[in-house]
PDB file of N, CA and C in Angstrom:
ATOM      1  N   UNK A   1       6.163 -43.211  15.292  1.00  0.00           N
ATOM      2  CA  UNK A   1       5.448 -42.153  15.984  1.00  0.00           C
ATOM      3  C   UNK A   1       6.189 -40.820  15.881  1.00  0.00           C
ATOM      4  N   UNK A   2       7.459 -41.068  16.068  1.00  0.00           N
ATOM      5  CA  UNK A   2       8.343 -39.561  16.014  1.00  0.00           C
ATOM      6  C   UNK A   2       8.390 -39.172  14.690  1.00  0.00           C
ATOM      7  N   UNK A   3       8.219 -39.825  13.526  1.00  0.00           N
ATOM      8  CA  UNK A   3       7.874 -39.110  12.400  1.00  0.00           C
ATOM      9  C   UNK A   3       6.953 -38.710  11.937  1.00  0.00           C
ATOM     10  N   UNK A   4       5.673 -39.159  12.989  1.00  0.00           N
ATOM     11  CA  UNK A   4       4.449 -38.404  12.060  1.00  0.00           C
ATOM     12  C   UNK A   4       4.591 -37.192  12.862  1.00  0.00           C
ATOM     13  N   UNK A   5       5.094 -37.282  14.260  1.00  0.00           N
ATOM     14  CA  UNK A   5       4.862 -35.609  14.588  1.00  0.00           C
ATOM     15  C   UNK A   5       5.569 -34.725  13.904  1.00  0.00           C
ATOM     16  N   UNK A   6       7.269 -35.252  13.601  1.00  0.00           N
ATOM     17  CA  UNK A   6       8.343 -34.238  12.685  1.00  0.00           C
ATOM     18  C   UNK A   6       7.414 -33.523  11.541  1.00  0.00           C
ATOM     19  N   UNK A   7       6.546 -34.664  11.076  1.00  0.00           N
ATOM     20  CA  UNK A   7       5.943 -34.264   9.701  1.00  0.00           C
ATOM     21  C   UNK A   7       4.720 -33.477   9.797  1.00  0.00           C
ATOM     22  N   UNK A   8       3.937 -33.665  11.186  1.00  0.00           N
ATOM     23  CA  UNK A   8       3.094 -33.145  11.260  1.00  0.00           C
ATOM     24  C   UNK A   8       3.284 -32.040  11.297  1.00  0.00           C
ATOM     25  N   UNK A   9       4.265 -30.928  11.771  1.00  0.00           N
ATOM     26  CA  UNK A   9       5.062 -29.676  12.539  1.00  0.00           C
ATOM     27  C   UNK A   9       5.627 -29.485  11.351  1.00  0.00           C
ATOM     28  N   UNK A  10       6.272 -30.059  10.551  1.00  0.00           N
ATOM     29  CA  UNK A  10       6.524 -29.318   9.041  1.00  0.00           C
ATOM     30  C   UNK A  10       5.723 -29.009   8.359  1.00  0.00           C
ATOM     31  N   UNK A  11       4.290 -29.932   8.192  1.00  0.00           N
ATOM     32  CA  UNK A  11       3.183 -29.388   7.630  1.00  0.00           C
ATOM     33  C   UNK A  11       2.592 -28.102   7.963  1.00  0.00           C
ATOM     34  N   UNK A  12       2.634 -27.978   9.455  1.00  0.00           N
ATOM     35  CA  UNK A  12       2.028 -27.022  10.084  1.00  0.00           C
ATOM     36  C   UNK A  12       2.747 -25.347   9.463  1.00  0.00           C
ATOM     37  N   UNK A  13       3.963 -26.010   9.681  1.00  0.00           N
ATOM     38  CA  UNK A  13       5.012 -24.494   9.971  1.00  0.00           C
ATOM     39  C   UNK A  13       4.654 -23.942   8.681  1.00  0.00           C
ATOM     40  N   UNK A  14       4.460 -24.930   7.454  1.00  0.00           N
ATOM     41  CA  UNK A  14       4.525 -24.654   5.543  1.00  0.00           C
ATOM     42  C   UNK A  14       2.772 -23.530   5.512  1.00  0.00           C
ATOM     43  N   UNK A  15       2.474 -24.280   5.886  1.00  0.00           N
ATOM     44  CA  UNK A  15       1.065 -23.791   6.180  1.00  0.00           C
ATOM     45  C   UNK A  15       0.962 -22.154   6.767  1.00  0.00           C
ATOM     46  N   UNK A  16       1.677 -22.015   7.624  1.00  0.00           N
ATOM     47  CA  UNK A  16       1.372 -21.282   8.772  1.00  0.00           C
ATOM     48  C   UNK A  16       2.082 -19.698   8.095  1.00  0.00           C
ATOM     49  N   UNK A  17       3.621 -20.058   7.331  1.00  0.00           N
ATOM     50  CA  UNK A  17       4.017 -19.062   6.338  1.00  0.00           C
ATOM     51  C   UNK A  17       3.431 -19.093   5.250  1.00  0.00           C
ATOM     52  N   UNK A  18       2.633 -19.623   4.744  1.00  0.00           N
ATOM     53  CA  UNK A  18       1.476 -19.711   3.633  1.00  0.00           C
ATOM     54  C   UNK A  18       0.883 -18.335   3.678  1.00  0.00           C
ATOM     55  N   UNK A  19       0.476 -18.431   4.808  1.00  0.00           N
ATOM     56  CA  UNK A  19      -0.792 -17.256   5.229  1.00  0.00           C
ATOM     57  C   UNK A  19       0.152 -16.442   5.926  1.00  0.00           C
ATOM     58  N   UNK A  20       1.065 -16.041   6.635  1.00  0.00           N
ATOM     59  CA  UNK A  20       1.843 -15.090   6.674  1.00  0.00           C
ATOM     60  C   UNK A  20       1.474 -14.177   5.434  1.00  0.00           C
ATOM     61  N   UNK A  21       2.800 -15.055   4.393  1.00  0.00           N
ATOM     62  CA  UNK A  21       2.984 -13.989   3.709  1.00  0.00           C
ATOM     63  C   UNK A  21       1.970 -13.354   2.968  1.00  0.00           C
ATOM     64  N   UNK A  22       0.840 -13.443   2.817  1.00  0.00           N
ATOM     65  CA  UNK A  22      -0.277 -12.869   1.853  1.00  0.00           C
ATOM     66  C   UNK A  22      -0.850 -11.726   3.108  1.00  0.00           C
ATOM     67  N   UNK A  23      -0.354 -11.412   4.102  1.00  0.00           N
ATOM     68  CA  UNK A  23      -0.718 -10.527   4.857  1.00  0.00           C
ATOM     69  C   UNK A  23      -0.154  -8.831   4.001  1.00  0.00           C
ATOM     70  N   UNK A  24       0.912  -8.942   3.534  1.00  0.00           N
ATOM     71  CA  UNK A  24       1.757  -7.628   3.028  1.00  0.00           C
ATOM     72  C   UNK A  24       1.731  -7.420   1.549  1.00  0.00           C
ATOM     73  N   UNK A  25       0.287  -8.047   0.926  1.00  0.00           N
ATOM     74  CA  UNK A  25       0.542  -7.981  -0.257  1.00  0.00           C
ATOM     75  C   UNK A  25       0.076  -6.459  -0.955  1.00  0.00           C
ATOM     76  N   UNK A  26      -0.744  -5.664  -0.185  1.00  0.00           N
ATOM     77  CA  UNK A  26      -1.313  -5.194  -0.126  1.00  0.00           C
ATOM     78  C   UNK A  26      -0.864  -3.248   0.648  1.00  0.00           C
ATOM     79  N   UNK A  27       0.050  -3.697   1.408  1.00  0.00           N
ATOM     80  CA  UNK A  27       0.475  -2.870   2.405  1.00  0.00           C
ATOM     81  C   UNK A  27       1.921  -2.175   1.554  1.00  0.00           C
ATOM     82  N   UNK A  28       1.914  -0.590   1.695  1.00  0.00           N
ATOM     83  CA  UNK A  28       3.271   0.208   1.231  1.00  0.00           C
ATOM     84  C   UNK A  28       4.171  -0.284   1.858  1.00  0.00           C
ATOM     85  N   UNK A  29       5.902  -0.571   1.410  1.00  0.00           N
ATOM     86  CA  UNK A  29       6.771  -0.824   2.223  1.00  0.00           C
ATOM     87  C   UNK A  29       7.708   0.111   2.834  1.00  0.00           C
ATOM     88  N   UNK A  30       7.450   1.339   0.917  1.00  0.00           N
ATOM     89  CA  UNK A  30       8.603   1.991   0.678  1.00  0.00           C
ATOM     90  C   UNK A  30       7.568   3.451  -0.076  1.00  0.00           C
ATOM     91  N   UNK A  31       8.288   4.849  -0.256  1.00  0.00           N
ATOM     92  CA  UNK A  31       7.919   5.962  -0.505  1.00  0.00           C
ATOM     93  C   UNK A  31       8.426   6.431  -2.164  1.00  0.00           C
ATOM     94  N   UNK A  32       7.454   6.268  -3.157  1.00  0.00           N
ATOM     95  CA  UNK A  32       8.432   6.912  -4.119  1.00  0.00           C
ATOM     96  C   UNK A  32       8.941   7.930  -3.719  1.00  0.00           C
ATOM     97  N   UNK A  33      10.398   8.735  -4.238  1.00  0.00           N
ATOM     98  CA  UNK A  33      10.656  10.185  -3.816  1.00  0.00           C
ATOM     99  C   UNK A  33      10.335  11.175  -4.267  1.00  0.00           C
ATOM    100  N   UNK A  34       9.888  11.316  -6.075  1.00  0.00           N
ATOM    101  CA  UNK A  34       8.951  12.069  -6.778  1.00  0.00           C
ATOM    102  C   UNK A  34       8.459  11.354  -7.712  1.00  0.00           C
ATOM    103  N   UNK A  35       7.095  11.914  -8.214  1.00  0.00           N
ATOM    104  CA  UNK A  35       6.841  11.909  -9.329  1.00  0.00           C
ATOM    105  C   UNK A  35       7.116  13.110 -10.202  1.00  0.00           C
ATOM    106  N   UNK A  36       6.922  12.666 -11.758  1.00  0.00           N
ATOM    107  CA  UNK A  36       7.957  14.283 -12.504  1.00  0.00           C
ATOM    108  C   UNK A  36       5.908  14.985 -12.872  1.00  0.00           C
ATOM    109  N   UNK A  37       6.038  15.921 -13.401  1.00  0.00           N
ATOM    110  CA  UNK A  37       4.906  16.462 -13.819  1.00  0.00           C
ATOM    111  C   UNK A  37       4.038  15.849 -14.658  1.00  0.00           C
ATOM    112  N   UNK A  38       4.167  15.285 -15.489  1.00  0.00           N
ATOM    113  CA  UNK A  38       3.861  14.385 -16.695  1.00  0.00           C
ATOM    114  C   UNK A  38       2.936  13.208 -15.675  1.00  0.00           C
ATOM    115  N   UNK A  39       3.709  12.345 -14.684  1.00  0.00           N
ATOM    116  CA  UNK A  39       2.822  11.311 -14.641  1.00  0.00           C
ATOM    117  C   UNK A  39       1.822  12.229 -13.368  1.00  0.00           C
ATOM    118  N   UNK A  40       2.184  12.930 -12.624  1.00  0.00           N
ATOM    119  CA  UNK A  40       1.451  13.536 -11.731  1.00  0.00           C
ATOM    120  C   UNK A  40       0.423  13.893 -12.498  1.00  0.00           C
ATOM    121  N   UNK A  41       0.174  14.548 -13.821  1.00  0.00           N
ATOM    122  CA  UNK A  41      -1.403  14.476 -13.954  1.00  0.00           C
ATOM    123  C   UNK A  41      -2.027  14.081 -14.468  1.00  0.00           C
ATOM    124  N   UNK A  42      -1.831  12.461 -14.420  1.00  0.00           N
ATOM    125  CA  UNK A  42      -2.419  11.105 -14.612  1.00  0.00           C
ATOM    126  C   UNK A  42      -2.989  10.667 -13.577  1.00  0.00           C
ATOM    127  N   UNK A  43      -2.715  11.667 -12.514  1.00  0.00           N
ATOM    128  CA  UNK A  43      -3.507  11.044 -11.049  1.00  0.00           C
ATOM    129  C   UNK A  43      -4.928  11.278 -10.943  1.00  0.00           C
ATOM    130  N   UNK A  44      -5.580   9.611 -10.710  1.00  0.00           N
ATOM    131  CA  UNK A  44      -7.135  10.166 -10.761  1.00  0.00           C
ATOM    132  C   UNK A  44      -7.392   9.964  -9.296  1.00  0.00           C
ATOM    133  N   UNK A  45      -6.972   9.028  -8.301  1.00  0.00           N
ATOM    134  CA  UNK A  45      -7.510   9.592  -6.817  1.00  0.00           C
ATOM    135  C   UNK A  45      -6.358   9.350  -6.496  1.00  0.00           C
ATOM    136  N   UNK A  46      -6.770   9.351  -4.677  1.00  0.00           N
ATOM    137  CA  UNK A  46      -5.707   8.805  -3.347  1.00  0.00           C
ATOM    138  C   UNK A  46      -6.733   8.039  -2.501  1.00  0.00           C
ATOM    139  N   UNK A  47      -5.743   7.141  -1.850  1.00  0.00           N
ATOM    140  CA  UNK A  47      -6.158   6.793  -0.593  1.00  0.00           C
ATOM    141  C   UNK A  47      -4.882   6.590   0.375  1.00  0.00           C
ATOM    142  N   UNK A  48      -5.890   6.591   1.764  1.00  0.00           N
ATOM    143  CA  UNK A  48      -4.598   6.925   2.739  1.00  0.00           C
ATOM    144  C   UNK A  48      -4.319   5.537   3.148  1.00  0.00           C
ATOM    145  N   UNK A  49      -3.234   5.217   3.761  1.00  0.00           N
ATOM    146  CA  UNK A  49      -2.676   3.838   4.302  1.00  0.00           C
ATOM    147  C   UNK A  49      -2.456   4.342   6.048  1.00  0.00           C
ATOM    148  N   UNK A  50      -3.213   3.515   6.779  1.00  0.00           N
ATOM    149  CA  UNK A  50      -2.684   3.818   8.015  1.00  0.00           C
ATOM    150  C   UNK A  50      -2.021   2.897   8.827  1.00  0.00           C
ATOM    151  N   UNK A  51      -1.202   3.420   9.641  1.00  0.00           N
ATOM    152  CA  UNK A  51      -0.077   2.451   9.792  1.00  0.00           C
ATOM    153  C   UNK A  51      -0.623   1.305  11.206  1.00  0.00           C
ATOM    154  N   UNK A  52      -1.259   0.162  10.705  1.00  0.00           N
ATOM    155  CA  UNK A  52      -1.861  -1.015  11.348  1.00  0.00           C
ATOM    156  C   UNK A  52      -1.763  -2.245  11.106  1.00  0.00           C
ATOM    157  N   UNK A  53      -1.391  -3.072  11.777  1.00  0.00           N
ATOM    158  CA  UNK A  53      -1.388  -4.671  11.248  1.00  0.00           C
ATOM    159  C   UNK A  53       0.194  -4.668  10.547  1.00  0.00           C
ATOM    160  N   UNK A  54       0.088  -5.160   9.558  1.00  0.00           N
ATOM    161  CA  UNK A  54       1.385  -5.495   8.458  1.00  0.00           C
ATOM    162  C   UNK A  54       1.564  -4.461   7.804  1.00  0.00           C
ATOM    163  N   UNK A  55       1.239  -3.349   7.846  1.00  0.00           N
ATOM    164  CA  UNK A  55       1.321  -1.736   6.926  1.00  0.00           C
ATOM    165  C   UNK A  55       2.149  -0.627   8.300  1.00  0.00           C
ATOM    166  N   UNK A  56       3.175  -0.622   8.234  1.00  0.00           N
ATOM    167  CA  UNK A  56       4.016  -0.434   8.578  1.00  0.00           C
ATOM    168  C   UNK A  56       4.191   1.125   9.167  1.00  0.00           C
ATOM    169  N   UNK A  57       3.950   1.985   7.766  1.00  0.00           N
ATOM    170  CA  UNK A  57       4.348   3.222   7.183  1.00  0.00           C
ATOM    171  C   UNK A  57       2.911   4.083   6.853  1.00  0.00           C
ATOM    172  N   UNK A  58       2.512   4.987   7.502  1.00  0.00           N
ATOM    173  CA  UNK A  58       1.705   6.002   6.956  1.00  0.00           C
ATOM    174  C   UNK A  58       2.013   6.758   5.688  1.00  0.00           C
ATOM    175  N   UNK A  59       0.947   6.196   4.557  1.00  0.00           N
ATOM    176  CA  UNK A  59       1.140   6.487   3.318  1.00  0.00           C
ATOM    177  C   UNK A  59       0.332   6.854   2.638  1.00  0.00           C
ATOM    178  N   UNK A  60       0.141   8.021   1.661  1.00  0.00           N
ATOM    179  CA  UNK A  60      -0.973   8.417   0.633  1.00  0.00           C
ATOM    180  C   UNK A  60      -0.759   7.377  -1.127  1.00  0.00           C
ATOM    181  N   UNK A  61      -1.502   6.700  -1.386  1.00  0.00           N
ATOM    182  CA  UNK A  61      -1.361   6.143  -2.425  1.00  0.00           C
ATOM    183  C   UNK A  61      -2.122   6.502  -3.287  1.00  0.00           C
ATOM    184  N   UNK A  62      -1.333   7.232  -4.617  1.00  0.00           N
ATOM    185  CA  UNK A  62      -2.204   7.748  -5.986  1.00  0.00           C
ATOM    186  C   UNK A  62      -2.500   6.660  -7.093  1.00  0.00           C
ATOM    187  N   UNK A  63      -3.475   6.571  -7.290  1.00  0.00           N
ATOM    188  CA  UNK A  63      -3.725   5.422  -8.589  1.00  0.00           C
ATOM    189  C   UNK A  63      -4.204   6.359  -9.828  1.00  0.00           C
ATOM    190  N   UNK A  64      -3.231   6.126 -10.739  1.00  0.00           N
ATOM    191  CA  UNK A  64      -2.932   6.725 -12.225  1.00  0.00           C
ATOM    192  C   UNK A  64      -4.736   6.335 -12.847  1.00  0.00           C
ATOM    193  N   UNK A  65      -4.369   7.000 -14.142  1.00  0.00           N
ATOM    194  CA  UNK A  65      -6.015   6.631 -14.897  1.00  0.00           C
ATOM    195  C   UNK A  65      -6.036   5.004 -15.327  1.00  0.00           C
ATOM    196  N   UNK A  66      -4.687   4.654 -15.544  1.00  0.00           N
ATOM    197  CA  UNK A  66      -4.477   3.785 -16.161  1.00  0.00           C
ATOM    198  C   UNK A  66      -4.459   2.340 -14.777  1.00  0.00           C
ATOM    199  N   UNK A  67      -4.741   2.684 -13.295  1.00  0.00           N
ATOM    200  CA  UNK A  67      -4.462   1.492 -12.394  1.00  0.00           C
ATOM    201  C   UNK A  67      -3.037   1.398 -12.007  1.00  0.00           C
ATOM    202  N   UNK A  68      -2.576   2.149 -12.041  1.00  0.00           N
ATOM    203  CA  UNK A  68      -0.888   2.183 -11.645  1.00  0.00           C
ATOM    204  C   UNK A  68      -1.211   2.988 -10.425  1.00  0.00           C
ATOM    205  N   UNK A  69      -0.345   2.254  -9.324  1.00  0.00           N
ATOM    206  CA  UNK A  69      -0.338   3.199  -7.921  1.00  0.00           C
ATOM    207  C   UNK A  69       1.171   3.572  -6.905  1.00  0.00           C
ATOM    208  N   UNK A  70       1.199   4.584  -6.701  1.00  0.00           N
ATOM    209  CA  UNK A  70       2.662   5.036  -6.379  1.00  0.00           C
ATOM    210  C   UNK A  70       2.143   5.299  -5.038  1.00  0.00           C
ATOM    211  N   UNK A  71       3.289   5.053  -4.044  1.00  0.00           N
ATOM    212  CA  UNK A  71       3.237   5.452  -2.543  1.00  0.00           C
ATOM    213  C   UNK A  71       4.311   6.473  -2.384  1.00  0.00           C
ATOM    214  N   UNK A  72       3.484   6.980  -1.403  1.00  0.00           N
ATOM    215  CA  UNK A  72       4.235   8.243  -1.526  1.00  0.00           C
ATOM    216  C   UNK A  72       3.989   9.033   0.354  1.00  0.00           C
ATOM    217  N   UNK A  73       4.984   9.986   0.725  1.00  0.00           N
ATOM    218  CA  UNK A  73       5.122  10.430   1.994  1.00  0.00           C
ATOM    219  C   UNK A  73       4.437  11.469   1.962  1.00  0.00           C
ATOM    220  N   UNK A  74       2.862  11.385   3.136  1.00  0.00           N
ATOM    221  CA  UNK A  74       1.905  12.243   3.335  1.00  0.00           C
ATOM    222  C   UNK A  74       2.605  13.649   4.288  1.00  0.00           C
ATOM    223  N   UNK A  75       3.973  13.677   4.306  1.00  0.00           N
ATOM    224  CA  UNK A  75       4.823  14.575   4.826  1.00  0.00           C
ATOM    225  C   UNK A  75       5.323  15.605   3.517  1.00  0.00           C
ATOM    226  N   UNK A  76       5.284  14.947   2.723  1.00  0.00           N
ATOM    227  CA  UNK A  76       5.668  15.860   1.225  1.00  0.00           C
ATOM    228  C   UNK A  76       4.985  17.264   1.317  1.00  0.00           C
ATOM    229  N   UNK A  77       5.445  18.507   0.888  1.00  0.00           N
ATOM    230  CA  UNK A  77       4.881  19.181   0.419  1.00  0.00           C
ATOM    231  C   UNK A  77       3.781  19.340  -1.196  1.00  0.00           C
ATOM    232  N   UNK A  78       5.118  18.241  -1.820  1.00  0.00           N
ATOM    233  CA  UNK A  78       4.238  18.194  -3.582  1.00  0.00           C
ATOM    234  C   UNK A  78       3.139  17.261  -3.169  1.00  0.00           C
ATOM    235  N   UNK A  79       3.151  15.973  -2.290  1.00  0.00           N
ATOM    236  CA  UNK A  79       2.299  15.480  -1.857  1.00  0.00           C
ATOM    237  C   UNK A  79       0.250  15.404  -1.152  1.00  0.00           C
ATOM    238  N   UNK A  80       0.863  16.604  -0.902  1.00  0.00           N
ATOM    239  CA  UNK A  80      -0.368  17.584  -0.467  1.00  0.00           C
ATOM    240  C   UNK A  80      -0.608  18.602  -1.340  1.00  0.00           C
ATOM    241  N   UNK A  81       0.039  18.767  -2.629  1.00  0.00           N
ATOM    242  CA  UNK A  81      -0.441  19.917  -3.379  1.00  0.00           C
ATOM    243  C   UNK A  81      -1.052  18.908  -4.484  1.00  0.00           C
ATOM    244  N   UNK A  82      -0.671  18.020  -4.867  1.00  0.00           N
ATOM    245  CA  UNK A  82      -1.235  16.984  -5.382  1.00  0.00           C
ATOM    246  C   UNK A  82      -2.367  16.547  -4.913  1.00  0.00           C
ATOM    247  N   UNK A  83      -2.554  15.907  -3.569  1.00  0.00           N
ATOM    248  CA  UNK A  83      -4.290  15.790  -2.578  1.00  0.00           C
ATOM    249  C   UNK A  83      -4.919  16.865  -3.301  1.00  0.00           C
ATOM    250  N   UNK A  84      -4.443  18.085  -3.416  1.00  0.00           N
ATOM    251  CA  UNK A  84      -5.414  19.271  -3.718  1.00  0.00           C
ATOM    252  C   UNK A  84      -6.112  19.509  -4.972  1.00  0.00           C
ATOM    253  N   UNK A  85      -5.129  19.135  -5.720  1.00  0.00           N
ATOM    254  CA  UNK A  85      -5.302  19.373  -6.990  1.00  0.00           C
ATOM    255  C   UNK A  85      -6.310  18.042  -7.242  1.00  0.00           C
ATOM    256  N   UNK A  86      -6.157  17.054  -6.793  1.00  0.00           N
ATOM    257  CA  UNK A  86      -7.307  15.668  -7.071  1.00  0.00           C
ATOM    258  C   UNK A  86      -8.995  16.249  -6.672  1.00  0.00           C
ATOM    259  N   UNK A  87      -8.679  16.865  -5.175  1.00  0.00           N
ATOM    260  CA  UNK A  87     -10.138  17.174  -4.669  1.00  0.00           C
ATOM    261  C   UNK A  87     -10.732  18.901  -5.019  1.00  0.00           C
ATOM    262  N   UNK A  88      -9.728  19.134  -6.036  1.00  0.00           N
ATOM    263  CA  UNK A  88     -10.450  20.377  -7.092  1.00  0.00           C
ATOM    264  C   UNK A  88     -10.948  19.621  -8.161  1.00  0.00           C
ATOM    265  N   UNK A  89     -10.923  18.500  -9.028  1.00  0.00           N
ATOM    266  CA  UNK A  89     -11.236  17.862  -9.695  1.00  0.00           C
ATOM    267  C   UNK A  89     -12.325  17.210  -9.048  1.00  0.00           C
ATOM    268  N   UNK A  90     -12.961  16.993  -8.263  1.00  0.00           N
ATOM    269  CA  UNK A  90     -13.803  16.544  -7.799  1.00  0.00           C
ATOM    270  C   UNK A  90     -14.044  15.482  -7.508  1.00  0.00           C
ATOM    271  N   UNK A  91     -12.492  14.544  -7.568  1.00  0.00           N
ATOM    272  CA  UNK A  91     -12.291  13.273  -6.896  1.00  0.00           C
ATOM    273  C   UNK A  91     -11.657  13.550  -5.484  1.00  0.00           C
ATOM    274  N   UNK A  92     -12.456  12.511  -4.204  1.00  0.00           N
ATOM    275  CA  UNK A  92     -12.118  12.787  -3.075  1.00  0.00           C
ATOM    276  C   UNK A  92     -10.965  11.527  -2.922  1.00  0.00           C
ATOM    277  N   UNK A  93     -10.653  11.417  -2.110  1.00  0.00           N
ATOM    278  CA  UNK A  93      -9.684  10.791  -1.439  1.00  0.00           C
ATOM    279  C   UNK A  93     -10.319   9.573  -0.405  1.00  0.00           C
ATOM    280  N   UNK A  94      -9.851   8.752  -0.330  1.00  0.00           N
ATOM    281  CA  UNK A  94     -10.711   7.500   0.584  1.00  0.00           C
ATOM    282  C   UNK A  94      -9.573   7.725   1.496  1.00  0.00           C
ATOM    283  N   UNK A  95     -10.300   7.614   2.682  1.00  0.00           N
ATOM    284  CA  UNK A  95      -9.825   7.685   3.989  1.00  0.00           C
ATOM    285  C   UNK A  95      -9.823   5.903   4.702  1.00  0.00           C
ATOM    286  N   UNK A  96      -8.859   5.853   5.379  1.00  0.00           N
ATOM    287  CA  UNK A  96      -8.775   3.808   5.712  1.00  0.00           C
ATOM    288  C   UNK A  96      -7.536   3.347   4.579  1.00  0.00           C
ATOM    289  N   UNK A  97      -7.987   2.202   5.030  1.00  0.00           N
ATOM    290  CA  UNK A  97      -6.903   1.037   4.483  1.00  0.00           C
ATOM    291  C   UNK A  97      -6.854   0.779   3.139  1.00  0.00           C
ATOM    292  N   UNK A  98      -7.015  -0.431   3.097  1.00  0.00           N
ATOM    293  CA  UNK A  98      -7.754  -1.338   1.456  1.00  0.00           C
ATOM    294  C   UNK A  98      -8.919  -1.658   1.698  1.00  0.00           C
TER     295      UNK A  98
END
């Protein structure tokens, strides 16, 4: 009897960090500190990250033409001149999460 519960409670716990970790797969951890000019105008949008659940850090994330996405601090000055330069191009910015 005392081993099916040990085993039952190991099953559980394996399980239980299973689904943990796929919570942060998704979520910024960390801020690049720049991008150089070159890949900056490869940027085709942004979206914002707000800081809820497992997303930690309020973050603007640029995704390149190519699907590459850099996080980055919506405190930046180049950060916001960049936002600008996307929504003169006539790509807006998604507001929310994922």
């Amino acid at each position: 009897m005392r081993f099916n519960t040990v085993f039952f409670l190991l099953i559980l716990s394996c399980f239980c960090l299973a689904l943990a970790q796929t919570s942060y797969d998704d979520c910024c951890l960390k801020y690049v500190k720049k991008l150089g000019r070159n890949v900056q105008r490869h940027a085709a949008e942004y979206r914002w990250q707000v800081p809820d659940g497992g997303c930690n850090i309020p973050a603007v994330i640029f995704t390149m033409r190519r699907g590459r996405e850099f996080c980055t601090d919506p405190r930046e000055k180049w950060v916001a001149e960049l936002m600008k330069k996307i929504d003169g191009k006539g790509k807006k910015g998604k507001v929310g999460g994922f």
